[in-house]
Protein backbone atom coordinates (compact mmCIF):
# COMPACT_ATOMS: atom_id res chain seq x y z
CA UNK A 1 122.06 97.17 180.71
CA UNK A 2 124.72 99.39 182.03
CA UNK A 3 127.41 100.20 180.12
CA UNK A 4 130.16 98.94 182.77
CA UNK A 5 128.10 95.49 183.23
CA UNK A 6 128.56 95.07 179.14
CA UNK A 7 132.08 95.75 179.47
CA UNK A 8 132.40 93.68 182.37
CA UNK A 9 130.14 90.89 180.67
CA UNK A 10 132.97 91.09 177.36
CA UNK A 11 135.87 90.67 180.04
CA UNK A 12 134.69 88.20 181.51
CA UNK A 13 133.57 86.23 178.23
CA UNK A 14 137.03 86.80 177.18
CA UNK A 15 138.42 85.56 180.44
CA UNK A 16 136.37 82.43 180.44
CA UNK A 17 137.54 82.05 176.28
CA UNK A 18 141.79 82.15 177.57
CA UNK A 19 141.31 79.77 180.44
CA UNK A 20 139.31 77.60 178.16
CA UNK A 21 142.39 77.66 175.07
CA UNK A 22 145.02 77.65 178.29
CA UNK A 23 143.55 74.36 179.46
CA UNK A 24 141.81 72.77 176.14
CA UNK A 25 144.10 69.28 175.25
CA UNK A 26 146.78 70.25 172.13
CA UNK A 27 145.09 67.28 170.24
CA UNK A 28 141.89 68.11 170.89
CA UNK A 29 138.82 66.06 171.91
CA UNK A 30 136.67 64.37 170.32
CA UNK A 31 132.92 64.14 170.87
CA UNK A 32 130.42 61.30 169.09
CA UNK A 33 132.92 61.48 166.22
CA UNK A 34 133.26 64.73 165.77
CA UNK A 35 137.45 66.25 166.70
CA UNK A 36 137.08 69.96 168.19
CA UNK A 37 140.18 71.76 168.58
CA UNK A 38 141.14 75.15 170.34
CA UNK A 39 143.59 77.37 169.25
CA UNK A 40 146.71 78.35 171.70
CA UNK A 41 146.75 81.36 173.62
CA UNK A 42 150.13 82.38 171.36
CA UNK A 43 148.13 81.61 168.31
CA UNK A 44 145.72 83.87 169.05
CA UNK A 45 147.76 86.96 170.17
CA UNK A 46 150.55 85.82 166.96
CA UNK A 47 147.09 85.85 164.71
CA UNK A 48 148.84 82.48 163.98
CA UNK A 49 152.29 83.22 164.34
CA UNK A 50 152.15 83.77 161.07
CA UNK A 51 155.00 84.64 158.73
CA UNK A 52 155.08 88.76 157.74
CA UNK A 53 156.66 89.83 154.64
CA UNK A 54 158.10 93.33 153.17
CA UNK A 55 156.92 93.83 150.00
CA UNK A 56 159.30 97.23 150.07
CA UNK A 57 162.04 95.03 150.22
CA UNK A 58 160.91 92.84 147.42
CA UNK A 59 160.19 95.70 145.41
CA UNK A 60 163.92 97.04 145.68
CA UNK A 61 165.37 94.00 144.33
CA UNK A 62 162.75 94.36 141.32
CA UNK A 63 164.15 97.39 140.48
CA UNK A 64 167.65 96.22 140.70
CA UNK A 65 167.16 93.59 137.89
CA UNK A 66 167.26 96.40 134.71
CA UNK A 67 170.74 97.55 136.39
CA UNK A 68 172.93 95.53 134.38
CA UNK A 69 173.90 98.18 132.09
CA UNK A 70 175.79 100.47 135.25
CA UNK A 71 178.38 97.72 135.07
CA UNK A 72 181.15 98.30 132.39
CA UNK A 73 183.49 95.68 132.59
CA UNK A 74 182.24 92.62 130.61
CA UNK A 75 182.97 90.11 133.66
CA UNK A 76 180.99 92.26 136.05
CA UNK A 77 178.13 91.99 133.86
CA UNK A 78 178.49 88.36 133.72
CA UNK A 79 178.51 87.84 137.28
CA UNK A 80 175.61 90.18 137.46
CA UNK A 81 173.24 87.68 135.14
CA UNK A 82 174.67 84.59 137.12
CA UNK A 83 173.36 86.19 140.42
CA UNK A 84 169.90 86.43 138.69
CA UNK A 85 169.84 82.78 137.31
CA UNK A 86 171.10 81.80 140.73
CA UNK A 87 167.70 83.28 142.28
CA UNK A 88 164.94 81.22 141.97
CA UNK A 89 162.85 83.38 143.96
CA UNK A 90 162.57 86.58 141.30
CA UNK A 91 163.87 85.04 137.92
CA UNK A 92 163.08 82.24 135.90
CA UNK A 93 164.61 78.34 136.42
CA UNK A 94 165.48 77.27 133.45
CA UNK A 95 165.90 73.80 132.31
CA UNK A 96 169.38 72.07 132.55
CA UNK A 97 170.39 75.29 133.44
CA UNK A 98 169.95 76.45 129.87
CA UNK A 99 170.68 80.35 129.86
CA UNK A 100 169.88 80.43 126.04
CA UNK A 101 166.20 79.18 126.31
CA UNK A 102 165.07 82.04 125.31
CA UNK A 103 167.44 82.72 122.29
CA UNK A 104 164.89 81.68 119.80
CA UNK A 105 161.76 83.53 121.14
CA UNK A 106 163.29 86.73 121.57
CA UNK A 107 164.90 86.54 117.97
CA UNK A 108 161.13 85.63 116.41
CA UNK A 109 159.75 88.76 118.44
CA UNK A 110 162.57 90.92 117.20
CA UNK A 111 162.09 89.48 113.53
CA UNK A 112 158.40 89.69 113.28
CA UNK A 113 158.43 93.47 112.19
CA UNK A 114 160.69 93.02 109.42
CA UNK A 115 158.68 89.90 108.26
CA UNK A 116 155.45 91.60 109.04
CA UNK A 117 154.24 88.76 111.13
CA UNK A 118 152.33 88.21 114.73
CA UNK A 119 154.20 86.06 116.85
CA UNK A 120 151.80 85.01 119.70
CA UNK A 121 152.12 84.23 123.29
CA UNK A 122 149.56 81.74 125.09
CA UNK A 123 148.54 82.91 128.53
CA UNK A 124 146.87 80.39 129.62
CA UNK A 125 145.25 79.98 133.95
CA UNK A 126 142.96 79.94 136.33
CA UNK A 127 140.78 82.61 137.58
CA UNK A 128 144.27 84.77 138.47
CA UNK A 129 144.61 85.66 135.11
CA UNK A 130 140.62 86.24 134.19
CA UNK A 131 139.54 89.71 133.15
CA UNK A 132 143.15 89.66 131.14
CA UNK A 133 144.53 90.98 134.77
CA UNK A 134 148.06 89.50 134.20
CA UNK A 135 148.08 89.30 130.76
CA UNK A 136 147.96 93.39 129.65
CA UNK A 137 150.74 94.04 131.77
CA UNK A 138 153.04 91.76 129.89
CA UNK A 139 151.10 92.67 126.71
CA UNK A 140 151.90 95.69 127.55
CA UNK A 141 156.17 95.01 127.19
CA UNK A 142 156.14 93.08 124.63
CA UNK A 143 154.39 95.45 122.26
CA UNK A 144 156.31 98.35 123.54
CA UNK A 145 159.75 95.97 123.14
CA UNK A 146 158.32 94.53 119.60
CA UNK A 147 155.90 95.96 118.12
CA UNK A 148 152.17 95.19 118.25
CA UNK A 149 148.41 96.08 118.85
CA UNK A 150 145.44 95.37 119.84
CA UNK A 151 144.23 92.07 123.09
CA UNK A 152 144.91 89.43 120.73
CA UNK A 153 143.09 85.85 120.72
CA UNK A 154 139.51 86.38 122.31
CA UNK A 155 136.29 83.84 122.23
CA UNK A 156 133.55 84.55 119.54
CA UNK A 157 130.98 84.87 122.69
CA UNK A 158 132.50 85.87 125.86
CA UNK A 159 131.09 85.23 129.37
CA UNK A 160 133.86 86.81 131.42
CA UNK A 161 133.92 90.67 131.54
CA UNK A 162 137.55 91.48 129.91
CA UNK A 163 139.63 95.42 131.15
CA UNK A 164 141.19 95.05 127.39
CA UNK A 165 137.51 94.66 125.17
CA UNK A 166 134.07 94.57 125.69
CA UNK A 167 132.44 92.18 123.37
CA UNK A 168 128.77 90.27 122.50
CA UNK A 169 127.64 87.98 120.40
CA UNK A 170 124.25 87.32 118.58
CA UNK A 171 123.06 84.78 116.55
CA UNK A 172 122.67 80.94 116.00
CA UNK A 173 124.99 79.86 117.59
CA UNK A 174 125.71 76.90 120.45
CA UNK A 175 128.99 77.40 123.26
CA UNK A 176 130.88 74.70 124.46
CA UNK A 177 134.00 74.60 127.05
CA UNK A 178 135.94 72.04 128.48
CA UNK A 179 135.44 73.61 131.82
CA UNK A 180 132.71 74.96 134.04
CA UNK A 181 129.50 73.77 135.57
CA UNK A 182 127.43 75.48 132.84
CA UNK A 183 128.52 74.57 129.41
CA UNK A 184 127.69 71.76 126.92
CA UNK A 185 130.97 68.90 126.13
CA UNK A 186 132.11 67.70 123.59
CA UNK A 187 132.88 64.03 123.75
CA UNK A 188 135.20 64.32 120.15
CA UNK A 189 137.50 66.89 121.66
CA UNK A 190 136.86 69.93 118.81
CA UNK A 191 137.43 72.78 121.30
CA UNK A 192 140.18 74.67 119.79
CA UNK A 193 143.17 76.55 121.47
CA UNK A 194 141.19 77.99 123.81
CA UNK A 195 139.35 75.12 125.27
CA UNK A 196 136.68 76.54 123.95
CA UNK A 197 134.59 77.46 120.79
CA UNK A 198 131.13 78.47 119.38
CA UNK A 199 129.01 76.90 116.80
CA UNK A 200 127.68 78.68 114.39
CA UNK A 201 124.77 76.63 112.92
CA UNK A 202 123.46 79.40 110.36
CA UNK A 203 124.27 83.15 110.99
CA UNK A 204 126.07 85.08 114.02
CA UNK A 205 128.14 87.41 114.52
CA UNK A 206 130.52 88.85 117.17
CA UNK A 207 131.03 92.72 118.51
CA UNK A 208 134.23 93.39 119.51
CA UNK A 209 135.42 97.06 121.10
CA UNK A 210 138.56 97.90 121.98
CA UNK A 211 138.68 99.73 125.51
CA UNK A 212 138.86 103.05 125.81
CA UNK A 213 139.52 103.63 129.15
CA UNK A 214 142.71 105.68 130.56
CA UNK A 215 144.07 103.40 132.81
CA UNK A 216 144.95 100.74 129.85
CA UNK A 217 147.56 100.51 127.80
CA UNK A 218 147.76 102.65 124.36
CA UNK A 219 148.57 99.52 122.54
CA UNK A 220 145.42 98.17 122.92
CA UNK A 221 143.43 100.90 122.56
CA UNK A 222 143.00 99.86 118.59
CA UNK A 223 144.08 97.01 115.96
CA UNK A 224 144.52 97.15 112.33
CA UNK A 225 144.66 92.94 111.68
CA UNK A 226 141.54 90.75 112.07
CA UNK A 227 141.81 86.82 112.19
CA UNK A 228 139.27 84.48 112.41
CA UNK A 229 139.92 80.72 113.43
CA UNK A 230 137.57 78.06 112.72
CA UNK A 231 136.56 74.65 111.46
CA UNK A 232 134.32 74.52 108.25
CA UNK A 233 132.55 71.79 108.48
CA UNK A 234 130.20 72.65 105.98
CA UNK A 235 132.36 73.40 102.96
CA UNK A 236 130.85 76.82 102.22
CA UNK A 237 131.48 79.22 105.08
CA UNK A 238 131.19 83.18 104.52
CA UNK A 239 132.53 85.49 107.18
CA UNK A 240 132.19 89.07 107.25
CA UNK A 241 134.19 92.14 108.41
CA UNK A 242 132.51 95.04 109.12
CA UNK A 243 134.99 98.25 110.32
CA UNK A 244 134.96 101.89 109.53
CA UNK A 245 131.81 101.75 107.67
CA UNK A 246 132.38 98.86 105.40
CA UNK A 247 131.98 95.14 104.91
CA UNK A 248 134.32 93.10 103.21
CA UNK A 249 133.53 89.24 103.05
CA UNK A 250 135.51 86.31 102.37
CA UNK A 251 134.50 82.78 101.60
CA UNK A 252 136.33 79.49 102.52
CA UNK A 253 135.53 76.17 100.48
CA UNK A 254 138.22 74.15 101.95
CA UNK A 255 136.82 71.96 104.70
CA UNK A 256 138.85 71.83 108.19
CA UNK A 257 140.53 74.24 110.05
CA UNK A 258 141.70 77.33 108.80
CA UNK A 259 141.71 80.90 109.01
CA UNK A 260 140.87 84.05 107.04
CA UNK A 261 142.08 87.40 107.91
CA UNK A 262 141.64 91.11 106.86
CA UNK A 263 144.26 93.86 107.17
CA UNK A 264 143.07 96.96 107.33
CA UNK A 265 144.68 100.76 106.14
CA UNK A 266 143.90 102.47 108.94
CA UNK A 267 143.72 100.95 112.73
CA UNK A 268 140.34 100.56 114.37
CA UNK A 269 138.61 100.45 117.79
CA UNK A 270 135.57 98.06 116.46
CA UNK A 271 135.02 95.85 114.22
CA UNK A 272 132.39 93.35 113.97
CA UNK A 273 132.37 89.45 112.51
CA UNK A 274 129.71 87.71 110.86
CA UNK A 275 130.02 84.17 110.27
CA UNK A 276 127.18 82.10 107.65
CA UNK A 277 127.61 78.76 107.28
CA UNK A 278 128.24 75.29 109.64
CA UNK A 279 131.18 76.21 111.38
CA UNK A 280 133.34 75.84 114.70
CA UNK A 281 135.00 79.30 115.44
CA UNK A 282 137.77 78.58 117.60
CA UNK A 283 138.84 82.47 118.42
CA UNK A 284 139.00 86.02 116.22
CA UNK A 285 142.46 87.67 116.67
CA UNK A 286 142.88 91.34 116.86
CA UNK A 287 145.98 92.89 116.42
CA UNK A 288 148.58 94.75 114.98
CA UNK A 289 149.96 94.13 111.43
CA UNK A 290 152.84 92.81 112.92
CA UNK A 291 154.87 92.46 116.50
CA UNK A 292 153.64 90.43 119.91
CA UNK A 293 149.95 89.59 120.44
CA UNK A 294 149.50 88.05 124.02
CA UNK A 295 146.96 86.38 124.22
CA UNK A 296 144.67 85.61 127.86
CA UNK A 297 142.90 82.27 127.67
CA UNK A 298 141.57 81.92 131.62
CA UNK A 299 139.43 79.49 132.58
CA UNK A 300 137.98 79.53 136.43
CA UNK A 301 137.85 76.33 138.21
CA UNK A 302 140.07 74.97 135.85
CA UNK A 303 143.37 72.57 137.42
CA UNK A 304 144.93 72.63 134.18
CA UNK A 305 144.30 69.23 132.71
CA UNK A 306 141.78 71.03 129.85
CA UNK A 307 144.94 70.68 127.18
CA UNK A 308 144.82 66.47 126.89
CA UNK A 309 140.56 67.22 126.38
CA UNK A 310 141.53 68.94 122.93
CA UNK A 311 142.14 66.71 120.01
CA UNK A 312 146.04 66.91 119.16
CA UNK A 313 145.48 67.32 115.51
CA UNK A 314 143.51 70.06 115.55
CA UNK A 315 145.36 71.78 118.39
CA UNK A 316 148.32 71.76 115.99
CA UNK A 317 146.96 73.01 113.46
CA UNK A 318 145.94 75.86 115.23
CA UNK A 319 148.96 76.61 116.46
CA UNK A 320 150.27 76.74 113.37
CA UNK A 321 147.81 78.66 111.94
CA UNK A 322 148.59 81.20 115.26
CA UNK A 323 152.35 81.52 115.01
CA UNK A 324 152.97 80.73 118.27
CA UNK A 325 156.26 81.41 119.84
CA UNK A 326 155.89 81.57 123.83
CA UNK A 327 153.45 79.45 126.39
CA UNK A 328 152.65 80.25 129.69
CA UNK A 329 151.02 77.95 131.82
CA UNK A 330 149.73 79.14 135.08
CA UNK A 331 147.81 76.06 137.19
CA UNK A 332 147.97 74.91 140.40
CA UNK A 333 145.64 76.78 142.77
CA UNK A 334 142.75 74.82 142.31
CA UNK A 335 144.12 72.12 143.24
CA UNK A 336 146.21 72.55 146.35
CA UNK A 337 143.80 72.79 148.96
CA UNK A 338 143.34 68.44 147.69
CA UNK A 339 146.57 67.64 147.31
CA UNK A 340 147.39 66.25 150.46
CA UNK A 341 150.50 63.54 150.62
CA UNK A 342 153.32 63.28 148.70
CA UNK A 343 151.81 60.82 146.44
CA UNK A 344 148.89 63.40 145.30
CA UNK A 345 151.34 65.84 144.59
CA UNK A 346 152.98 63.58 142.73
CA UNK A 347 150.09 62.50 140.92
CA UNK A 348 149.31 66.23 140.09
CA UNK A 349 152.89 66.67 138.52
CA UNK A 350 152.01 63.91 136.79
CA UNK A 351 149.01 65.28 135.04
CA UNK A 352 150.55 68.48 134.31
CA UNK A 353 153.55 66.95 132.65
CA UNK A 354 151.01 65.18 130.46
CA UNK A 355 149.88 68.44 129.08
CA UNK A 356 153.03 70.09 128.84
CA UNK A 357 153.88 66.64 126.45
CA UNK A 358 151.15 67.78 124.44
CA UNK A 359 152.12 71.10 123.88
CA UNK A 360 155.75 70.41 123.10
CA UNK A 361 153.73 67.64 120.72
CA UNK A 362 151.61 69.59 119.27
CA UNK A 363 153.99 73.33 118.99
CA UNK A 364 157.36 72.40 118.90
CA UNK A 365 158.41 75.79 118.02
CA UNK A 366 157.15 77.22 121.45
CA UNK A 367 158.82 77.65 124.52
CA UNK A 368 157.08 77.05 127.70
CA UNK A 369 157.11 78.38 131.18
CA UNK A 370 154.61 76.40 133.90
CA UNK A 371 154.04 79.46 136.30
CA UNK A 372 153.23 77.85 139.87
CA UNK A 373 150.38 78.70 142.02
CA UNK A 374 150.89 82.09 144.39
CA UNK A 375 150.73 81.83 148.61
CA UNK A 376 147.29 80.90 149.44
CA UNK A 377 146.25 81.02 153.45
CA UNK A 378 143.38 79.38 155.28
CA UNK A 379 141.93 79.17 158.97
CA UNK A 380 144.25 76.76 160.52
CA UNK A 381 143.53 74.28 163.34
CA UNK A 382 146.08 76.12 165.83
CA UNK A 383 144.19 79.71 165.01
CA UNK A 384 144.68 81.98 162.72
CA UNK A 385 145.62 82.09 158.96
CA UNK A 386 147.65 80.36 157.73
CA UNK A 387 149.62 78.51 154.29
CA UNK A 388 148.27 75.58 153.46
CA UNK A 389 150.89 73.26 154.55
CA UNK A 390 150.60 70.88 151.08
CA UNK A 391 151.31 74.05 148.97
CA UNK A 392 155.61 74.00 149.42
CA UNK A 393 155.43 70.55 148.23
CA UNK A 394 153.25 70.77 145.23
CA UNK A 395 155.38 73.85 144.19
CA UNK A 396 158.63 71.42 144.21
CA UNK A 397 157.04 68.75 142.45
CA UNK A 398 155.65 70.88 139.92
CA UNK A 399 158.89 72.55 139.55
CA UNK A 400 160.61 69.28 139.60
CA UNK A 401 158.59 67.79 136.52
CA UNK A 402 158.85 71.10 134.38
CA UNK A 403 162.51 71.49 134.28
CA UNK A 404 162.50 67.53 133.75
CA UNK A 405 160.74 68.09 130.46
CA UNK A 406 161.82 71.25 128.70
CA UNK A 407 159.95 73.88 130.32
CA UNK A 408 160.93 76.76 132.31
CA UNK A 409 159.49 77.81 135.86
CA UNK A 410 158.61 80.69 137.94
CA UNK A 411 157.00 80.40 140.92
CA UNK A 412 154.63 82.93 142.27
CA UNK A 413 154.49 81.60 145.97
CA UNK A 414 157.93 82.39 145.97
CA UNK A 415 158.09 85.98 144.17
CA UNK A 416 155.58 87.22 146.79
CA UNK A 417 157.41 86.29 149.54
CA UNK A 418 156.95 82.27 150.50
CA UNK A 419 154.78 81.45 153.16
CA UNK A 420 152.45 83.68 154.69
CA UNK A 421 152.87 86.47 152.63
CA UNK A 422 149.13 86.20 151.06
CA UNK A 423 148.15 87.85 154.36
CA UNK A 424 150.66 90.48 154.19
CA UNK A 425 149.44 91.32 150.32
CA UNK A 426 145.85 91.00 151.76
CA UNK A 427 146.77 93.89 154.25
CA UNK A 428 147.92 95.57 151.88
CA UNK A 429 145.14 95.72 149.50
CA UNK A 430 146.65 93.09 147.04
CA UNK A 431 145.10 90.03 147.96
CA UNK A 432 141.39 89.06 147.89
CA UNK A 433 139.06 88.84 150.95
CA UNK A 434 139.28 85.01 150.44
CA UNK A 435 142.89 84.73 150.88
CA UNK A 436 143.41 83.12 147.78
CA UNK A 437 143.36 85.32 145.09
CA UNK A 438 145.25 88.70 144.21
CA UNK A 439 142.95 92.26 144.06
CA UNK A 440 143.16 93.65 140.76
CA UNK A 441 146.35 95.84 142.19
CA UNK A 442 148.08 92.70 143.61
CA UNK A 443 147.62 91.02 140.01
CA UNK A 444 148.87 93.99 138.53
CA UNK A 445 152.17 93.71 141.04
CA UNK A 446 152.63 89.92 140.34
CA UNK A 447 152.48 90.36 136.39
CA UNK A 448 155.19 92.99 137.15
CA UNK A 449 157.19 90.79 138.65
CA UNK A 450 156.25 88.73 135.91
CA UNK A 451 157.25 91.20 133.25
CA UNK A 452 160.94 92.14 135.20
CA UNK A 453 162.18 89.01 134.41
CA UNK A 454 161.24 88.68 131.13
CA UNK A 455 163.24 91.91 130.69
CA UNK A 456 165.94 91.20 132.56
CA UNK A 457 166.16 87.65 130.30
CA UNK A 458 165.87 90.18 127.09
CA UNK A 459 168.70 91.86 128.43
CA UNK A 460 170.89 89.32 128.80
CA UNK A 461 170.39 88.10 124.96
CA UNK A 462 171.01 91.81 123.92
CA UNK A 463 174.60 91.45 125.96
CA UNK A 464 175.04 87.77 124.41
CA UNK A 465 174.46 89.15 120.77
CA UNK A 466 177.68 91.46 121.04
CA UNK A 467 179.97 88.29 121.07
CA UNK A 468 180.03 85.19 118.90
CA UNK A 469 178.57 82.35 120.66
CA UNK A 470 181.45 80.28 121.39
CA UNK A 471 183.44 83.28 123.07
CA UNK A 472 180.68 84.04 125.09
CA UNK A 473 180.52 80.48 126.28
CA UNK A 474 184.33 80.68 127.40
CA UNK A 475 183.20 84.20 128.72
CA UNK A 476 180.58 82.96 130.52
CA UNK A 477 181.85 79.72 132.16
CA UNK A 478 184.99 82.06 133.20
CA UNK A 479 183.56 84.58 135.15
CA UNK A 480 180.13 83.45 136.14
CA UNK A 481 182.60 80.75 138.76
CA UNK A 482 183.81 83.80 140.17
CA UNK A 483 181.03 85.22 141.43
């Protein structure tokens, strides 16, 4: 064929394609049961008419939130932090409005060196956060801000492929998980903090190296602290640390869960573990001696609802055997493109408060900040991509029922830009190919975000600090009205 009768063949294709959109009914039509729908000649020259956002613009008002310290005069800075808590979109809401719900995490973090403890923070999500994208870069701060080392809580065998380790596991031994088409249940609950353990039924060990690569971040490029947690459920249970060239064992008799842990002179980039005995191992922690582990527990697929599968007892005890101090809790996604109706999204804010009762139950010393689900676009019935129209009203319902019940909130859809701005971060080169998810650099962006406001917040308690509380309450309800 000619080369003008192929171009003539596409126009008039495409000819025959706008009359056929022009004139195709708005509803639709529907044939033997089945609805077929066109989309609108604007929708298809729009690409949707979809919303466009500028992440340059976003990115200035980042940078404007460590700026607090240009302003001299004390009521200037107040107004300052007001504006922040006043902005939902980049900050944090806080409960009842609470600007000291932080107080008591930050002063743990800055404590922990002097009492040469690990306070932990529980990252818990979806696939977003798998591969410890999100995590590191708030990891990352905190260590640099407190003190710290090493990726913190990891699995004793792990299936995902983790930027901060590289581990494997050999042995007797059996995996179960609360989520995921290919794992064995457990009907009693005994999964541990990370919804998740092993079973060692004789001898195995675990292989854990820190990464090496440039790109990371220096604090967890080694650890000097080794922690195993686990359920001895055969009253004789030996584990083994092997680092630098030596093995030191230690034995625990006391049935339950517990944990043993090794501190070492000199910081490592491997270490290995060898469990003998009848045991559950819930997680080995590797860390500093002392400062901020963070710790990435992701589980793909998952909606959130794996905390009320884990039995309450033994969750607390592990937390208190962890020191936690912070809990992030990042669901949502999964469940959106279901949620259609009011009274589904309702239902979903439901079952997330439930586990958010559980973790106030079960670690009462923890704060907790639900993290909502980020933009996510598909094809829509007009043409073109676009936000799946449920996902506004699951974000206010979920934010609705966190502040309702102690927790904080920050809300990803909103950070990025609202509606629509998945395909602007796809364009980009920060969201996936599926629309859905963030590329490794988008994840890297959002945790930024993340890790901004945390900083900002950390700020703020640093200005508090110079006053005594009650004069900084008169300060505050003074000039923050006259803003």
């Amino acid at each position: 064929m000619k080369s003008y009768k192929t171009v003539l063949f596409l126009v008039t294709v495409i000819a025959v394609l706008g009359v056929v959109c022009l004139l195709f009914p708005k509803d639709g039509i529907t044939i033997a049961g089945i609805k077929l729908r066109m989309p609108s000649i604007s929708a298809v020259l729009a690409g949707g008419n979809q919303q466009e956002v500028d992440i340059e613009k976003i990115d200035k008002r980042r940078c404007t939130r460590a700026e607090a310290a240009t302003y001299a005069k004390v009521k200037d800075k107040v107004r300052y932090y007001a504006d922040f808590f006043s902005d939902s979109t980049m900050g944090f809401a806080l409960p009842d409005g609470d600007i000291h719900f932080f107080d008591d995490f930050f002063a743990r973090a800055e404590n922990a060196a002097a009492e040469g403890k690990v306070v932990r923070i529980l990252h818990y999500g979806d696939s977003q956060i798998e591969m410890d994208r999100m995590s590191d870069e708030l990891r990352a701060y905190m260590q640099a801000t407190f003190g710290g080392a090493g990726a913190g809580l990891l699995p004793f065998s792990q299936t995902i492929p983790c930027t901060s380790v590289s581990q494997y596991a050999t042995g007797d031994f059996t995996r179960y998980a609360s989520y995921g088409d290919s794992t064995v249940s457990r009907n009693h609950g005994h999964y541990g903090p990370m919804a998740k353990c092993c079973r060692v039924n004789s001898t195995a060990s675990a292989t854990i190296n820190a990464t090496k690569s440039d790109t990371r971040d220096e604090h967890l490029k080694s650890f000097s602290k080794v922690t195993v947690l686990f359920d001895n459920l055969s009253g004789n249970v030996a584990v083994s640390l092997t680092a630098n060239g030596t093995t030191d064992q230690q034995v625990s008799t006391e049935m339950g869960v517990g944990s043993l842990s090794w501190k070492l002179d000199t910081a490592v980039t491997s270490a290995r573990v060898t469990v003998q005995g009848v045991a559950d191992v819930y997680g080995i922690m590797v860390d500093g001696d002392y400062g901020v582990s963070v710790d990435n527990i992701s589980m793909r697929g998952a909606s959130g609802h794996q905390i009320q599968m884990i039995d309450s007892a033994l969750l607390a005890r592990s937390f208190a055997e962890m020191n936690v101090g912070l809990i992030l809790y990042q669901y949502g996604g999964n469940s959106v493109p279901y949620l259609h109706g009011k009274g589904n999204q309702e239902h979903y804010a439901k079952e997330m408060q439930r586990q958010l009762r559980i973790l106030h139950h079960t670690c009462p010393d923890a704060k907790i900040i639900f993290i909502g689900p980020a933009d996510m676009c598909r094809n829509s019935e007009t043409g073109g991509l676009q936000t799946y129209p449920q996902l506004p009203g699951v974000i206010h319902e979920l934010k609705t029922m966190a502040l309702d019940n102690e927790t904080a909130f920050w809300s990803m859809y909103d950070v990025m830009g609202g509606s629509g701005s998945m395909n602007t971060w796809v364009k980009n080169g920060l969201g996936g190919a599926d629309y859905l998810h963030f590329s490794e650099k988008g994840a890297r962006k959002m945790a930024g975000y993340l890790v901004d406001a945390f900083r900002t917040m950390y700020e703020f308690y640093l200005f508090k600090k110079d006053f005594a509380p009650e004069k900084f309450d008169k300060i505050w309800k003074e000039y923050s009205k006259q803003r």
